[in-house]
N, C-alpha and C. Protein backbone atom coordinates (compact mmCIF):
# COMPACT_ATOMS: atom_id res chain seq x y z
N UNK A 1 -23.44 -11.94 -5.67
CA UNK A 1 -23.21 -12.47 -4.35
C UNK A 1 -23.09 -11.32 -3.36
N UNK A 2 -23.82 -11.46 -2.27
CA UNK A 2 -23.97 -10.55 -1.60
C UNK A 2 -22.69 -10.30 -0.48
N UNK A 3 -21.62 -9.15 -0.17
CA UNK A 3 -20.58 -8.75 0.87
C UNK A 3 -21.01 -9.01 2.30
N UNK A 4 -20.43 -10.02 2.64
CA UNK A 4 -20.57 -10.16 4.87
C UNK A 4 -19.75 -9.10 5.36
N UNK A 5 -20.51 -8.48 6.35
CA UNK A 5 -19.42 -7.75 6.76
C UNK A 5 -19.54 -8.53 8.61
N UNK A 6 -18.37 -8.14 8.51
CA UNK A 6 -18.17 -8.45 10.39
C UNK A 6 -17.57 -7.28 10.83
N UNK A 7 -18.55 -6.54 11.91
CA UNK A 7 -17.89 -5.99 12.92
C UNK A 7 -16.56 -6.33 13.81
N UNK A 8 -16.21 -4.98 14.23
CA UNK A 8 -14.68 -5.23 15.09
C UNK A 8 -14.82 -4.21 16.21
N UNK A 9 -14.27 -4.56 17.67
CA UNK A 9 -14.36 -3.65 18.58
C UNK A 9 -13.01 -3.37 18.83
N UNK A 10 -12.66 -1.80 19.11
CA UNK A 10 -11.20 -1.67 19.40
C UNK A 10 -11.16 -0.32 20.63
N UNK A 11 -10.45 -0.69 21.35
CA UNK A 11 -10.05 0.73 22.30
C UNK A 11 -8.96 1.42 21.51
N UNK A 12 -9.47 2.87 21.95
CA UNK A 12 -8.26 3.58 20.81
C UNK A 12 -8.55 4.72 21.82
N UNK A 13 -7.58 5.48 21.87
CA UNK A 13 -7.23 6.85 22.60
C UNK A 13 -8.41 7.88 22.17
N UNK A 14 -8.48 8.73 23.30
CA UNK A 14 -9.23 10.00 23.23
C UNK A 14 -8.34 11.12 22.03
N UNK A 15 -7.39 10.90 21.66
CA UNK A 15 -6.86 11.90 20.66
C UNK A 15 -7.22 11.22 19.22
N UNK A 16 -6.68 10.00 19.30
CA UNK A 16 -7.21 9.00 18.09
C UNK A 16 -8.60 9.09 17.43
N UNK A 17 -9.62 9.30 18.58
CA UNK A 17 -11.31 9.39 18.44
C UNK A 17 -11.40 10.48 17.69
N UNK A 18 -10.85 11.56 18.55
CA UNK A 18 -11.25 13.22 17.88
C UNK A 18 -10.63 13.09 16.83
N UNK A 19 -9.25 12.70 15.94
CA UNK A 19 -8.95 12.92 14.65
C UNK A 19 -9.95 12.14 14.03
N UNK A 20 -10.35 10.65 14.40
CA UNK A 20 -10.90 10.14 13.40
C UNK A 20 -12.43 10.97 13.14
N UNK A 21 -13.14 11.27 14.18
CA UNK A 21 -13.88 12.43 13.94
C UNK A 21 -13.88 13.50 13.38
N UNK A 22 -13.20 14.00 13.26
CA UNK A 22 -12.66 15.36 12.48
C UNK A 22 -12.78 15.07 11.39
N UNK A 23 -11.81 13.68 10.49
CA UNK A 23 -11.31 13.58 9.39
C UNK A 23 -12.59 13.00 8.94
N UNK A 24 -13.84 12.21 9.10
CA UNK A 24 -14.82 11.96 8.89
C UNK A 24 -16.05 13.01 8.54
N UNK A 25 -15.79 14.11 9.59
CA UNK A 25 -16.82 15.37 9.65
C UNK A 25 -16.42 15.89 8.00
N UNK A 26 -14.57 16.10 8.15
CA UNK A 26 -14.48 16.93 7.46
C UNK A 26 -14.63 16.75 4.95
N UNK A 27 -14.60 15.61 5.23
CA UNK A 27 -14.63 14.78 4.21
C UNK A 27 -16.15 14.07 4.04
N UNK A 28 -17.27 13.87 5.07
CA UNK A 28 -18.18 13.62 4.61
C UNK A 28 -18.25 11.92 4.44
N UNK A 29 -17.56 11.22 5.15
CA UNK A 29 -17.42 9.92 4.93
C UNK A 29 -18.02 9.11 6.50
N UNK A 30 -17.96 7.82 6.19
CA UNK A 30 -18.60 6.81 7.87
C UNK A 30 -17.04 6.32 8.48
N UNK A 31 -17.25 6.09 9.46
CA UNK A 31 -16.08 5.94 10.20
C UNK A 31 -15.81 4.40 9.64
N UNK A 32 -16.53 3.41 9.64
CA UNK A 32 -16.14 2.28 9.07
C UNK A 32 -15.73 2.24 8.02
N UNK A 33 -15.80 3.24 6.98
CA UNK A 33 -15.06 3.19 5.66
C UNK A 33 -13.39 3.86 5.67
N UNK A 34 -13.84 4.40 6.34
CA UNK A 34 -12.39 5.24 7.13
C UNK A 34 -11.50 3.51 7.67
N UNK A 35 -11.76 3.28 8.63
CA UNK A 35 -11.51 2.16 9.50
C UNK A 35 -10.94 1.09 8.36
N UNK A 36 -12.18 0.56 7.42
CA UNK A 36 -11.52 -0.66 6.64
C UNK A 36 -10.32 -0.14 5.52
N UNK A 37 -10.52 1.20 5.49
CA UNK A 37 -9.54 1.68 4.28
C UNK A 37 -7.98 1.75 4.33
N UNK A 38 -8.56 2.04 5.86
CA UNK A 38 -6.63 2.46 6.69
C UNK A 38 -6.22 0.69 6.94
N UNK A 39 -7.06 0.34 7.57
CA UNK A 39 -6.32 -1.49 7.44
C UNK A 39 -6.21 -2.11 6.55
N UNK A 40 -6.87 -1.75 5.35
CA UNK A 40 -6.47 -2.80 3.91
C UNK A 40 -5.11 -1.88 3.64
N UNK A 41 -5.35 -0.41 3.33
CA UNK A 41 -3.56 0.19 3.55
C UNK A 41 -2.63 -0.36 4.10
N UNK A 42 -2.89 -0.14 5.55
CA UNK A 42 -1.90 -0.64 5.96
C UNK A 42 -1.64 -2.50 6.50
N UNK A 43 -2.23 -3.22 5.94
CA UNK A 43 -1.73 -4.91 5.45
C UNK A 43 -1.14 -4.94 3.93
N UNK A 44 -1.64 -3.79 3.15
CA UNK A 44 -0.62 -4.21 2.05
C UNK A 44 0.81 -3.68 2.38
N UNK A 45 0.49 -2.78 3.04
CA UNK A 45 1.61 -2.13 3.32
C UNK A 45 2.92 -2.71 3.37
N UNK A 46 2.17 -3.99 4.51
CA UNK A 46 3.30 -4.90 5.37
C UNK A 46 3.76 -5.73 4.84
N UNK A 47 2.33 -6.17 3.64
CA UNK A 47 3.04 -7.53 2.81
C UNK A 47 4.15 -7.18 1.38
N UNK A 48 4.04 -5.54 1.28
CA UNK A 48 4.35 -5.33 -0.31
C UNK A 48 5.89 -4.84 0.61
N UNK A 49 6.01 -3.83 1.72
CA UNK A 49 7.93 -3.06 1.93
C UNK A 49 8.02 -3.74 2.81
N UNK A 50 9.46 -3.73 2.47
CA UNK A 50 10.35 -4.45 3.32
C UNK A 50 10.20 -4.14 5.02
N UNK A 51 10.26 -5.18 5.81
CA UNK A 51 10.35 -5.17 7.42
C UNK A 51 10.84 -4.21 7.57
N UNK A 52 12.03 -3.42 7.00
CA UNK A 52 12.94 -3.07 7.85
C UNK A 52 12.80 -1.64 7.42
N UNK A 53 11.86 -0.96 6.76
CA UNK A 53 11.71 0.52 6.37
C UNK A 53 10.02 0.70 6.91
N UNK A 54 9.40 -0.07 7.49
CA UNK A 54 8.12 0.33 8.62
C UNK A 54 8.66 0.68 9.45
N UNK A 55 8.17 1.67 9.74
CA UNK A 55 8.51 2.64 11.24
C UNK A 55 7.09 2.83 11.98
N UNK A 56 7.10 2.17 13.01
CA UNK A 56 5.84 2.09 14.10
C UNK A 56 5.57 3.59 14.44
N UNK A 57 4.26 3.88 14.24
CA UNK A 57 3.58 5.01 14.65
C UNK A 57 4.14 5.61 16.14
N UNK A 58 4.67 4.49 16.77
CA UNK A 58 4.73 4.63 18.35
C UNK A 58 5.63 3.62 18.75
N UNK A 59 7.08 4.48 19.34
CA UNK A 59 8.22 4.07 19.36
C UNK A 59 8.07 3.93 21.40
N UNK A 60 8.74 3.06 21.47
CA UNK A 60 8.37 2.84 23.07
C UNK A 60 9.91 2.45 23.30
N UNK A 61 10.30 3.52 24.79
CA UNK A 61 12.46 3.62 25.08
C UNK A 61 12.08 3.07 26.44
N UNK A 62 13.38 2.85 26.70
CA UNK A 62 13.74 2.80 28.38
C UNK A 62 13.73 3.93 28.78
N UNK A 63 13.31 4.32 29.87
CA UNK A 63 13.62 5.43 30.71
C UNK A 63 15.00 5.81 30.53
N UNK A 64 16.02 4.73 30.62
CA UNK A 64 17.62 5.44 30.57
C UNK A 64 17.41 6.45 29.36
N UNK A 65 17.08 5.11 27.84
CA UNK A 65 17.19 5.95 26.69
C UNK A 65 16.19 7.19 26.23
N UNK A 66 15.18 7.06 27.05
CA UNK A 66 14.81 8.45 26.73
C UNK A 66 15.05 9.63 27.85
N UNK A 67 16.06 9.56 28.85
CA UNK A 67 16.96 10.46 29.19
C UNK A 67 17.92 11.04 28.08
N UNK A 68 18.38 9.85 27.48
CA UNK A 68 19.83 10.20 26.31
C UNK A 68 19.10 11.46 25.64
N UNK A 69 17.93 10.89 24.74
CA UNK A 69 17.24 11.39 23.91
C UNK A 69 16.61 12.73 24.54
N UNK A 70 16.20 12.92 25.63
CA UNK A 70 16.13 14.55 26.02
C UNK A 70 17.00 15.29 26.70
N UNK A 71 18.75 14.60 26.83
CA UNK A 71 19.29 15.56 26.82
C UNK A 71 19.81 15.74 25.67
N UNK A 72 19.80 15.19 24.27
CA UNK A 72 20.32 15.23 22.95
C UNK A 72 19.70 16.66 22.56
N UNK A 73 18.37 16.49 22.98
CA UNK A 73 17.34 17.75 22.72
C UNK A 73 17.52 18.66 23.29
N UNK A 74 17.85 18.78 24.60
CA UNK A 74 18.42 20.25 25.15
C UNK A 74 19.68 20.78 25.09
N UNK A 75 20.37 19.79 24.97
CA UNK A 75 22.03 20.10 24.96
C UNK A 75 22.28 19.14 23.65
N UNK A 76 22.27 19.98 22.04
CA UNK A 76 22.64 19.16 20.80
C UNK A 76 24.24 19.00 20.55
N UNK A 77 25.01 18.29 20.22
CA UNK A 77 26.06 18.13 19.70
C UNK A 77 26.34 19.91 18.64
N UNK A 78 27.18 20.01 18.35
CA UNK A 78 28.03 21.07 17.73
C UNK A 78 27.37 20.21 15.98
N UNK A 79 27.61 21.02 15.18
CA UNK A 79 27.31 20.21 13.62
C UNK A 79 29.01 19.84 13.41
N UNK A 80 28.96 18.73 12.65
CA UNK A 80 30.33 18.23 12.14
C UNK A 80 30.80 19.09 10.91
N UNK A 81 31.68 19.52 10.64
CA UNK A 81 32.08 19.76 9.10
C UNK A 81 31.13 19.21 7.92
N UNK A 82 31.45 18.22 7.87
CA UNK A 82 30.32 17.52 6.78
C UNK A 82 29.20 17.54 7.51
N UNK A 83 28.30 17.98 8.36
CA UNK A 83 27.28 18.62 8.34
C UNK A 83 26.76 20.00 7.57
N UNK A 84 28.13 20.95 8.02
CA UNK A 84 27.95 22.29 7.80
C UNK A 84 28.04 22.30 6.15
N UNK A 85 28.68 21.08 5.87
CA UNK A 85 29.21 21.30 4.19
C UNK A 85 28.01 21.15 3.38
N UNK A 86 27.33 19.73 3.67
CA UNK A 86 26.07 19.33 3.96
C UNK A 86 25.03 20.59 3.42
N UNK A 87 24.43 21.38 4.38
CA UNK A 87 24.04 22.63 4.38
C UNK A 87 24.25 24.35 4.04
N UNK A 88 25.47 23.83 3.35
CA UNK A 88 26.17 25.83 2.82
C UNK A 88 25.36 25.69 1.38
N UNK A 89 25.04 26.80 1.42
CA UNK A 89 24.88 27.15 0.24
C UNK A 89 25.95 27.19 -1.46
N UNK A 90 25.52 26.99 -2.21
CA UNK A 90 26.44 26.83 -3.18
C UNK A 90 26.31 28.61 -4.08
């Protein structure tokens, strides 16, 4: 029995294009095999782990919270004790 395939159209970023290009050049493969490989990955992905340990490629804040988050980054907290303990060498 012969495989149907159906085409799919998608907008995807100018950084997205050049990796998938790259990773195609560099491996010798078609972009559609690339394409169906990463979506059968990632649907089993979704159906086999749990909801709650997927972490989205692309996390989207409020403006407030990504203030928090870049001053966390310029100005870090001190390490806690059980941080430092955490990290000493034995």
């Amino acid at each position: 029995m012969a495989q149907v395939h159906t085409q799919i159209s998608a907008y995807i970023s100018e950084v997205t294009k050049d990796l998938v290009e790259r990773y195609v050049r560099a491996r010798g493969i078609k972009k559609g095999f690339l394409v169906e490989s990463a979506l059968l990955h990632h649907l089993q992905a979704l159906e086999e782990l749990p909801a709650d340990i997927i972490i989205p490629p692309r996390l989207v804040v409020s403006r407030e919270s990504g203030a928090a988050i870049l001053e966390q980054l310029e100005k870090p907290n001190e390490p806690t004790d059980a941080m430092k303990r955490l990290f000493e060498d034995d």
